[in-house]
Protein backbone atom coordinates (compact mmCIF):
# COMPACT_ATOMS: atom_id res chain seq x y z
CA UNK A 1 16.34 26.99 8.64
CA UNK A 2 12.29 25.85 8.66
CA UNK A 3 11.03 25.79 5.33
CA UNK A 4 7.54 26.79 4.93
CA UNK A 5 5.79 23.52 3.26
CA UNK A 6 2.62 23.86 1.42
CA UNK A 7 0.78 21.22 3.24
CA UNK A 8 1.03 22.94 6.49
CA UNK A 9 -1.74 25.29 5.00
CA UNK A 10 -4.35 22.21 4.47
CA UNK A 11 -3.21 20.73 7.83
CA UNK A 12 -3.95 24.43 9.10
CA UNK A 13 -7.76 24.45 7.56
CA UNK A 14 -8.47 20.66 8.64
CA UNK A 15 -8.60 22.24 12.20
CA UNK A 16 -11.28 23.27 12.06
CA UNK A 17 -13.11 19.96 10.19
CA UNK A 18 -14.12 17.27 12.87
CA UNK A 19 -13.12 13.94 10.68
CA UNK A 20 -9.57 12.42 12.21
CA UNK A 21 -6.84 13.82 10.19
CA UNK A 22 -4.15 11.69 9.96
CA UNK A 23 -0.64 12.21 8.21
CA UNK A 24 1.13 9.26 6.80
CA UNK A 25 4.45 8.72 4.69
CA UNK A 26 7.64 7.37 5.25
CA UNK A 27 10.34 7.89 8.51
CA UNK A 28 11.59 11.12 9.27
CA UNK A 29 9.70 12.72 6.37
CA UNK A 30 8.58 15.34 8.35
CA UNK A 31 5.28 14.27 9.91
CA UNK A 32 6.28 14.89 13.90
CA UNK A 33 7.57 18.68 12.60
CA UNK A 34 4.20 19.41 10.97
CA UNK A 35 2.48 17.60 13.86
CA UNK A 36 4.37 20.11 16.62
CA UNK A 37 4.31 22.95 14.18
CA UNK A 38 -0.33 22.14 14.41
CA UNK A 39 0.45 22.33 18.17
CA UNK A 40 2.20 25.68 18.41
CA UNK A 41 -0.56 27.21 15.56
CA UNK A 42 -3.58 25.49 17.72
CA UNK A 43 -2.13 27.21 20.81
CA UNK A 44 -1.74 30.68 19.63
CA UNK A 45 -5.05 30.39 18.94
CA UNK A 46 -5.70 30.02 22.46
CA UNK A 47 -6.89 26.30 21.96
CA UNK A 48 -6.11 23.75 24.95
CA UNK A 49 -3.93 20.97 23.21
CA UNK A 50 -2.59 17.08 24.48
CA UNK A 51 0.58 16.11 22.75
CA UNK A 52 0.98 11.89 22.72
CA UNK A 53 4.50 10.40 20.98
CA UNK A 54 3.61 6.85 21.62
CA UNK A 55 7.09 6.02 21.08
CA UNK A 56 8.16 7.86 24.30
CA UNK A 57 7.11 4.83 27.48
CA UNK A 58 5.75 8.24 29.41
CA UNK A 59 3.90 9.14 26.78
CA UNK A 60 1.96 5.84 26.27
CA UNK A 61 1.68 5.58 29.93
CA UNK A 62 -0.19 8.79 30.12
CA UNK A 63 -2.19 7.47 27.24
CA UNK A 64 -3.80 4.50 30.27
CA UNK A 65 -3.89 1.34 29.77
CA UNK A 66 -7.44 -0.03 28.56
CA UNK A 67 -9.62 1.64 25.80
CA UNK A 68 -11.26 3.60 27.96
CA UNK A 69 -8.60 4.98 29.47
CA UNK A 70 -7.28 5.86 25.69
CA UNK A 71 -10.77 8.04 25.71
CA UNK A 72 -10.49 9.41 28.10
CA UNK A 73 -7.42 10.48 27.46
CA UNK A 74 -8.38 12.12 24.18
CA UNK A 75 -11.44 13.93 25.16
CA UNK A 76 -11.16 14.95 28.77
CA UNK A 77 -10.91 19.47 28.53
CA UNK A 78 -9.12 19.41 24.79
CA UNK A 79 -9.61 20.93 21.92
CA UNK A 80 -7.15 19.20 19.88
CA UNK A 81 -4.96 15.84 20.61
CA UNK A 82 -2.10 14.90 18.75
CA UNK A 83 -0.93 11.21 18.60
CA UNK A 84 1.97 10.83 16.94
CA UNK A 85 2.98 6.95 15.83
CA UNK A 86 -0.45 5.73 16.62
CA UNK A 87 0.18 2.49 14.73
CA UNK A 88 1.93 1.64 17.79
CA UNK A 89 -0.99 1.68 20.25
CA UNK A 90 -3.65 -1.08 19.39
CA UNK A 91 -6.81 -1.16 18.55
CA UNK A 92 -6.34 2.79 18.26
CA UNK A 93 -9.32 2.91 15.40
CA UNK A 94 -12.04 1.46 17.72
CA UNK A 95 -11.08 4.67 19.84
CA UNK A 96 -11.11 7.23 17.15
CA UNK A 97 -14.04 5.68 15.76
CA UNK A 98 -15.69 6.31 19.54
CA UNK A 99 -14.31 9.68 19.75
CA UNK A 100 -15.77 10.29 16.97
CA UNK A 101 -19.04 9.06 16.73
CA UNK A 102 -19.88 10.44 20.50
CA UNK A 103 -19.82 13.86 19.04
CA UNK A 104 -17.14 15.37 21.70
CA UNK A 105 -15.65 18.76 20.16
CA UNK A 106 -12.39 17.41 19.87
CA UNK A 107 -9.99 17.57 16.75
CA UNK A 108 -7.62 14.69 16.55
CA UNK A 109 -4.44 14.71 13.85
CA UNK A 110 -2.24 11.36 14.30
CA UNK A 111 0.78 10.12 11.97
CA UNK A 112 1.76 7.03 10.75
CA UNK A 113 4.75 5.45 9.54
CA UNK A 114 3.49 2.05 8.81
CA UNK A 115 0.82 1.67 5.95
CA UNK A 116 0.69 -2.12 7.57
CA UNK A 117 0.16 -1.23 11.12
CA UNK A 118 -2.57 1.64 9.86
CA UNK A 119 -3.60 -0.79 7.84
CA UNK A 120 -4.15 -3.33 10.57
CA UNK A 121 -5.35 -1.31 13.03
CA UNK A 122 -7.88 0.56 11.01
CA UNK A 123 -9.62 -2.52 9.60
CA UNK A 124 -12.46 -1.59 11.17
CA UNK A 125 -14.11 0.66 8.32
CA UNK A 126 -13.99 4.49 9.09
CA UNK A 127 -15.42 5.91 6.45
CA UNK A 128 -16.70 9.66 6.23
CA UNK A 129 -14.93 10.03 9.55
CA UNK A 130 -10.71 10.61 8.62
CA UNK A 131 -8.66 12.84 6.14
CA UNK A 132 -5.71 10.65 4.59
CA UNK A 133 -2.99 13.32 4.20
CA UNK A 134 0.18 12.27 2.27
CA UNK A 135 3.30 13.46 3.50
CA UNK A 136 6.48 13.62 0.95
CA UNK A 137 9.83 14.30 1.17
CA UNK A 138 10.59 18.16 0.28
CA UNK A 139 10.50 19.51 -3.53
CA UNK A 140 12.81 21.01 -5.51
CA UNK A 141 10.25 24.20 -4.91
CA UNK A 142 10.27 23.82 -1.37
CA UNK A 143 13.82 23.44 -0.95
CA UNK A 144 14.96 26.81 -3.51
CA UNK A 145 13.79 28.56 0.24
CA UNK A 146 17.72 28.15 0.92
CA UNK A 147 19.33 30.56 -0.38
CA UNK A 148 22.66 28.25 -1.35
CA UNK A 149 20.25 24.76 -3.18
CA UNK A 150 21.28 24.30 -6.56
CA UNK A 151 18.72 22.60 -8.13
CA UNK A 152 20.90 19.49 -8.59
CA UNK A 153 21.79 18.74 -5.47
CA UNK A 154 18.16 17.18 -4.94
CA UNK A 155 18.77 14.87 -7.56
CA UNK A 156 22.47 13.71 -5.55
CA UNK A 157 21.07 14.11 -1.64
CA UNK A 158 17.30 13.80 -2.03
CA UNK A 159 14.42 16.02 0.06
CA UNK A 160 14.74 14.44 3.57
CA UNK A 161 13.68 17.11 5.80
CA UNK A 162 16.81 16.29 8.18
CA UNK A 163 19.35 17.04 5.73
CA UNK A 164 18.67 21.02 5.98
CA UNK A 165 20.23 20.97 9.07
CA UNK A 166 23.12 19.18 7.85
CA UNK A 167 26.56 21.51 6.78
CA UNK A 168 27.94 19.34 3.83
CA UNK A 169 27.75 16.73 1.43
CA UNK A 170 29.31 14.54 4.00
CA UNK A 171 27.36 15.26 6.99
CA UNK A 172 24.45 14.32 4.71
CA UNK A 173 25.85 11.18 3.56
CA UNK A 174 25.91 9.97 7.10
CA UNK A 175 22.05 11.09 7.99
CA UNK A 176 20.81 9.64 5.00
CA UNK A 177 22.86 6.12 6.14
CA UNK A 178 20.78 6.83 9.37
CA UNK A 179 17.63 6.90 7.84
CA UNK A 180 18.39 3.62 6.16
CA UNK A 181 19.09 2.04 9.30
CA UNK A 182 16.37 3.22 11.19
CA UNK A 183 13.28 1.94 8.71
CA UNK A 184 15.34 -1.34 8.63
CA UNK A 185 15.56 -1.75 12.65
CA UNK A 186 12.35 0.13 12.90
CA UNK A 187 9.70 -0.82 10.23
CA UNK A 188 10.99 -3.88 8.73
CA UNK A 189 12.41 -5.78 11.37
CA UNK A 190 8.71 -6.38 12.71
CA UNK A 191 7.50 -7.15 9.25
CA UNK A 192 9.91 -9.92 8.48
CA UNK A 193 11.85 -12.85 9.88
CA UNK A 194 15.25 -11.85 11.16
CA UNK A 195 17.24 -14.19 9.15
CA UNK A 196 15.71 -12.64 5.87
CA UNK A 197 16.87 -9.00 6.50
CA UNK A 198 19.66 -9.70 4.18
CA UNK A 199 17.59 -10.66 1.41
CA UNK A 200 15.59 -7.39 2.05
CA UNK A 201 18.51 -5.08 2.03
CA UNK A 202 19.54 -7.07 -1.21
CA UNK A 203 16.25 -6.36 -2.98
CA UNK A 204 16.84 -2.74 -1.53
CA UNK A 205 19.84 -2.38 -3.44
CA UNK A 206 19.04 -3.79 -7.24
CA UNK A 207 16.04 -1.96 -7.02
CA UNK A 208 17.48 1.64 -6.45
CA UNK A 209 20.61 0.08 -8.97
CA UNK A 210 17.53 -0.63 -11.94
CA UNK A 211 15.72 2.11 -10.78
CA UNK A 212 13.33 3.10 -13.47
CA UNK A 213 13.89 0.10 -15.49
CA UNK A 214 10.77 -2.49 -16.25
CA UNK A 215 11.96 -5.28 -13.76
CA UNK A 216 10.24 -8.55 -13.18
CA UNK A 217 9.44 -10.14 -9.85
CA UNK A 218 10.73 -13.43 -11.18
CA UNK A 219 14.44 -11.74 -12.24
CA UNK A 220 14.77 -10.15 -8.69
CA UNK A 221 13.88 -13.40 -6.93
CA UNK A 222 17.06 -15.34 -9.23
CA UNK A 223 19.21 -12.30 -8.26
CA UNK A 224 18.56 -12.60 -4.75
CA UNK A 225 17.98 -16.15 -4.42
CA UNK A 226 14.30 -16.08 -3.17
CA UNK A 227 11.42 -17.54 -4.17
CA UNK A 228 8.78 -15.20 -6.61
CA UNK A 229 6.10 -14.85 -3.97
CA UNK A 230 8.87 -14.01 -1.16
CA UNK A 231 10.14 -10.68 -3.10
CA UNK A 232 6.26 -10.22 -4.24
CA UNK A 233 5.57 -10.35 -0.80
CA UNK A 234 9.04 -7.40 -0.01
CA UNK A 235 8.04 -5.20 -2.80
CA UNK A 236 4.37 -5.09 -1.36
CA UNK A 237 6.29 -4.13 2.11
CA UNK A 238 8.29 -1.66 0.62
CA UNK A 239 5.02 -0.12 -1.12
CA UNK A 240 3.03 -0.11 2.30
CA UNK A 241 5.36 1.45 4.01
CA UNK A 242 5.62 4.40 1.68
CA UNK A 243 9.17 3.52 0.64
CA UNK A 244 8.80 2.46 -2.91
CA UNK A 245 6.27 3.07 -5.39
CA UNK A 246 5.18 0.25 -8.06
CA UNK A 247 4.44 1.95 -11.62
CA UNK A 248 2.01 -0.56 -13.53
CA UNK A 249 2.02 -0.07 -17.97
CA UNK A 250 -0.46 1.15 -19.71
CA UNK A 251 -2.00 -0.93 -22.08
CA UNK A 252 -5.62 -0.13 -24.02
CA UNK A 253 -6.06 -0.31 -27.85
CA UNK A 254 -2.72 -2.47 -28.95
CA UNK A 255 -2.21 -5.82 -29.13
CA UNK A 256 1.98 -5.68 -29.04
CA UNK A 257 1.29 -3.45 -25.74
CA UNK A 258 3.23 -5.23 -22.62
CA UNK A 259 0.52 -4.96 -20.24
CA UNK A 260 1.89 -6.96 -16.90
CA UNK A 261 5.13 -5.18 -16.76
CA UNK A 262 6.54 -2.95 -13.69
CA UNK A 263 8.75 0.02 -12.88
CA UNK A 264 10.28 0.78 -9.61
CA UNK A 265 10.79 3.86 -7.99
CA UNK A 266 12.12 4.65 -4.19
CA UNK A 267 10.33 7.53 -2.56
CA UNK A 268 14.01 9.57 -2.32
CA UNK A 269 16.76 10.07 -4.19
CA UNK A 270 19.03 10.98 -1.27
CA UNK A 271 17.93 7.31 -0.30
CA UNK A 272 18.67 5.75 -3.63
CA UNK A 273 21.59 6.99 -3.52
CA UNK A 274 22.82 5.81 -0.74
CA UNK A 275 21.44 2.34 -1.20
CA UNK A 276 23.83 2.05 -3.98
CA UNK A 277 26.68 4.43 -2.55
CA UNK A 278 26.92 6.83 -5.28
CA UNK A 279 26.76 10.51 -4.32
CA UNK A 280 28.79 11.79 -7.08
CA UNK A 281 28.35 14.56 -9.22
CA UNK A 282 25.35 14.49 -11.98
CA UNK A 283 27.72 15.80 -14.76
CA UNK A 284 30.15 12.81 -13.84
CA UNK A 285 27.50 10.11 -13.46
CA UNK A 286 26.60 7.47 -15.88
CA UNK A 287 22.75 7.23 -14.47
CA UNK A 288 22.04 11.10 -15.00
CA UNK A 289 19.66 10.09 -17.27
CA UNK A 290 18.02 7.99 -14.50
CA UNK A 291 18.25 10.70 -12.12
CA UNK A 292 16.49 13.30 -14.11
CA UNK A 293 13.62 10.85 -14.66
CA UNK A 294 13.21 9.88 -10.93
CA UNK A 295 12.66 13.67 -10.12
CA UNK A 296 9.88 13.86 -12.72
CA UNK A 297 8.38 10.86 -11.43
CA UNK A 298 8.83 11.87 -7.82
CA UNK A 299 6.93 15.10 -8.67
CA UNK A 300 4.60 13.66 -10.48
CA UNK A 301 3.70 10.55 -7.76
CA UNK A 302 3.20 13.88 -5.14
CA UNK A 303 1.12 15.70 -7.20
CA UNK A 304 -1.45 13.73 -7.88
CA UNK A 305 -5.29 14.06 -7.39
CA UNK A 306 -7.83 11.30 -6.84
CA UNK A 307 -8.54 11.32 -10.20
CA UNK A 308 -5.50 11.23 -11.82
CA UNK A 309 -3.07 7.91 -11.59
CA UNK A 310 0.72 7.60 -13.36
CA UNK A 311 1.68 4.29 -15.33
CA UNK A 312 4.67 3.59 -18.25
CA UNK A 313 3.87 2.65 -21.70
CA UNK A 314 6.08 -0.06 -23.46
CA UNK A 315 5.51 -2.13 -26.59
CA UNK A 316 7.07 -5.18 -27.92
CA UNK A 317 8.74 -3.23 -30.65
CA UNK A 318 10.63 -1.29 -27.85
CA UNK A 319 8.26 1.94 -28.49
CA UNK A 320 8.33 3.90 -25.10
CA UNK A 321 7.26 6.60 -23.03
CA UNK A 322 8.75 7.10 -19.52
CA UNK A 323 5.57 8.07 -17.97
CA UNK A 324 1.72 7.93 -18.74
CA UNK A 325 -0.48 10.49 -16.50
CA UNK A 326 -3.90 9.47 -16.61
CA UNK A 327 -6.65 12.47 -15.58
CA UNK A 328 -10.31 11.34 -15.64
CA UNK A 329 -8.87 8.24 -17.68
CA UNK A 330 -7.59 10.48 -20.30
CA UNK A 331 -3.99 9.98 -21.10
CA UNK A 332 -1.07 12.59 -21.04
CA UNK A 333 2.59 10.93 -22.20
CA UNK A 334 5.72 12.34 -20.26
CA UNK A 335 9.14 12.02 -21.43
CA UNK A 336 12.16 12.64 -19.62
CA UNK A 337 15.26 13.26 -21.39
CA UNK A 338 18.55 14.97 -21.29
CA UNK A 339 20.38 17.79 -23.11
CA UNK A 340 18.12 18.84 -26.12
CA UNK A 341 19.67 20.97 -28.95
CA UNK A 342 16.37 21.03 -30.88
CA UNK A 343 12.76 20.66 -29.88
CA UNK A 344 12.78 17.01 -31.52
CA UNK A 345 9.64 14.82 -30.57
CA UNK A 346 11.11 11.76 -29.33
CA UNK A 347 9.77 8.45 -31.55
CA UNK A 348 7.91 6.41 -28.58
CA UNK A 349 5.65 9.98 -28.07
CA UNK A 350 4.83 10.33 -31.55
CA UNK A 351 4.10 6.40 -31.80
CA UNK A 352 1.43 7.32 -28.52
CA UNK A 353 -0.22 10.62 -29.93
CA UNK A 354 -0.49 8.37 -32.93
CA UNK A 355 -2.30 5.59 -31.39
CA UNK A 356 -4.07 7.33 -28.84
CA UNK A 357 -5.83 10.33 -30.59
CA UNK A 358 -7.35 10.97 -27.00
CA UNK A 359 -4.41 11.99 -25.82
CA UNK A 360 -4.77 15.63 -25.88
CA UNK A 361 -0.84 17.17 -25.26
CA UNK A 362 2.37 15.97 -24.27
CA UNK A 363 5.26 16.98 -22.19
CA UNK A 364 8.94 16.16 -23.07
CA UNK A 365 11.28 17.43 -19.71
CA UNK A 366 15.35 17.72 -20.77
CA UNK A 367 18.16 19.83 -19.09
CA UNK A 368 17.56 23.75 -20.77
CA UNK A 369 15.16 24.08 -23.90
CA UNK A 370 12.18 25.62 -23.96
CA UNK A 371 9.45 25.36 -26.71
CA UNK A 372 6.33 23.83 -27.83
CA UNK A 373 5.72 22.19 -31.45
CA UNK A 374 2.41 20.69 -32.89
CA UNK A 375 2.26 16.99 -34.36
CA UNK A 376 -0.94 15.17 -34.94
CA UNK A 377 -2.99 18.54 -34.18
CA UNK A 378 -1.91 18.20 -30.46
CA UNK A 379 1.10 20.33 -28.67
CA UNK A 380 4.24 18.98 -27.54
CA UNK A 381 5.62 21.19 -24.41
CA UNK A 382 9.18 21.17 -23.75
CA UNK A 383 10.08 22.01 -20.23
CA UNK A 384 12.87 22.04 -18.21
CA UNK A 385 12.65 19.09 -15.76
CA UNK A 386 13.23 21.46 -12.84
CA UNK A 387 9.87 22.79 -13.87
CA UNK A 388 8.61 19.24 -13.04
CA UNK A 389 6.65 20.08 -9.99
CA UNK A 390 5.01 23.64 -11.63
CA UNK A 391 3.91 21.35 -14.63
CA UNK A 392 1.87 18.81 -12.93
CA UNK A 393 0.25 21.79 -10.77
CA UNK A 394 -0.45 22.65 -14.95
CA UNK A 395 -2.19 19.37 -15.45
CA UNK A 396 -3.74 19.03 -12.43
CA UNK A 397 -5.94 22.23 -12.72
CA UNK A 398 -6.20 21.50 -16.97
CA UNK A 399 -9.59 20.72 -17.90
């Protein structure tokens, strides 16, 4: 079935705004569907389109073969031009920039897999002229649409778009293994030497296995038998390319505070999963816990506005909170736990509102209760952490 995806409707509005849209996030997340999806939308509104997938050779040959020929190509009778993979063609920014900048009534959108290759081949500065549109894998919100989701099977097979099309667990299993593949063939074989693409995967794998767990760069690099600066050098791959996201601690007013310290998340859990080959029932699984807290962190990483960031807070003493949401440098603590009998304020929340009387309200996700308490003058909201993604649209719009 096509699930109707919020973003579509931004996409839909940025037609009409001359700046370069372009859509980036990781493999098969969806960007080519939403790109095609513009196309058909653009043409039953009687607008004169070019479609470009730069991974297809007739494609790119169409596309010509010097930069003006890429120009041409763009702006000769259309309204809108869709390049999708432009990371592929180089030197594609100097031609944006031109299509741009010579005033031509054409809309461009273009994806991007690569944060490295976009990265490389818009060095040139482009300022005031693109949109940077995130794409993520599907929500929990986005996927209750199908009329047989159980909100738990997210947390087992993940969001890919390509598992809707997919009949059972199994069927799944073997797309998501696809995925896996692909980025590693795809994206990473051009990033790295060949004879390192075991040390990759093997980085891959202990960091969906201590998922959400503060790791350090030099325990990784004794696991794996690399040197520090090699796996600094992998995790800042894996973060480029959209696949894993780095959460930093917060530190401010306490000494005791561990302020260098990292968590690791990967952008899927249908991915994490199968980087460790465990697809097994939440109720039967020993990292539940870990589960529960890599949706809220999932939801929360999507969610956020320019003006908001998400970090961990961790003292010496062992006081913690899973997650720190920072809006307008104002902190909100996030907890994630499991079955609650009582609304009971867990200790490293009360140790923050204690220490940061800034802090206006926290949130404390867990499996079914429902309630809000008041300690230190402040509220304490619990929520269910399927509510995760309809709580940060909460904070978000909170003054």
């Amino acid at each position: 079935m096509k699930i109707k995806r919020p973003i579509f409707k931004e996409l839909l509005r940025q037609i009409a705004e001359p700046k370069i849209s372009i859509l980036v996030g990781p493999r098969q997340v969806g960007k080519t569907f939403l790109l095609r999806e513009l196309e058909r939308e653009a043409r039953k509104r009687n607008l004169k389109t070019r479609y470009f997938d730069l991974e297809q050779p007739a494609d790119m040959l169409s596309f010509g073969s010097t930069e003006k020929d890429h120009f041409d190509a763009i702006v000769s009778g259309n309204d809108i031009v869709f390049v999708d993979e432009m990371h592929l063609l180089k030197n594609i920014s100097h031609i944006f920039k031109a299509v741009y900048d010579s005033g031509r009534s054409v809309k461009i959108f273009a994806t991007g897999s690569s944060a490295l290759g976009l990265h490389k081949h818009l060095k040139e500065s482009m300022a005031g002229r693109i949109i940077m549109n995130r794409i993520f894998p599907l929500t929990a919100a986005e996927l209750r649409q199908k009329s047989d989701f159980d909100d738990e099977d997210i947390l087992v097979t993940g969001g890919m778009p390509g598992l809707t099309n997919c009949g059972n667990l199994g069927e799944k299993i073997l797309e998501l293994q696809g995925m896996v593949s692909t980025y590693i063939q795809k994206d990473i074989k051009s990033l790295i030497k060949e004879e390192n693409i075991r040390a990759f995967n093997h980085l891959m794998y202990l960091l969906a296995d201590k998922q959400g767990s503060v790791v350090a760069t030099s325990g990784l690099a004794g696991e794996i038998g690399l040197s520090k600066p090699s796996v600094e050098n992998y995790l800042e791959i894996l973060s480029q390319t959209y696949v894993c996201y780095q959460i930093c601690s917060y530190a401010k007013n306490l000494g005791n505070e561990l302020r260098k310290s990292k968590k690791y998340y990967l952008f899927d859990l249908g991915i994490r999963n199968c980087l460790i080959r465990d697809f097994g029932g939440v109720a039967k699984r020993r990292d539940s816990g870990c589960l529960k807290e890599s949706f809220v962190c999932l939801n929360i990483v999507s969610r956020l506005k320019p003006n908001m960031e998400l970090r961990f807070w961790r003292t010496k003493q062992g006081d913690e909170v899973d997650f720190i949401i920072l809006k307008n440098r104002i902190p909100f603590p996030v907890e994630a736990k499991s079955e609650m009998k009582k609304p009971e304020i867990p200790k490293g929340v009360r140790k923050f509102l204690e220490n940061y009387p800034d802090s206006p309200e926290a949130i404390v996700f867990n499996d079914s209760l429902t309630d809000e308490v008041i300690y230190s003058g402040r509220p304490v909201k619990f929520l269910k952490w399927t509510s995760a993604c309809e709580s940060m649209d909460y904070l978000r719009s909170a003054e």
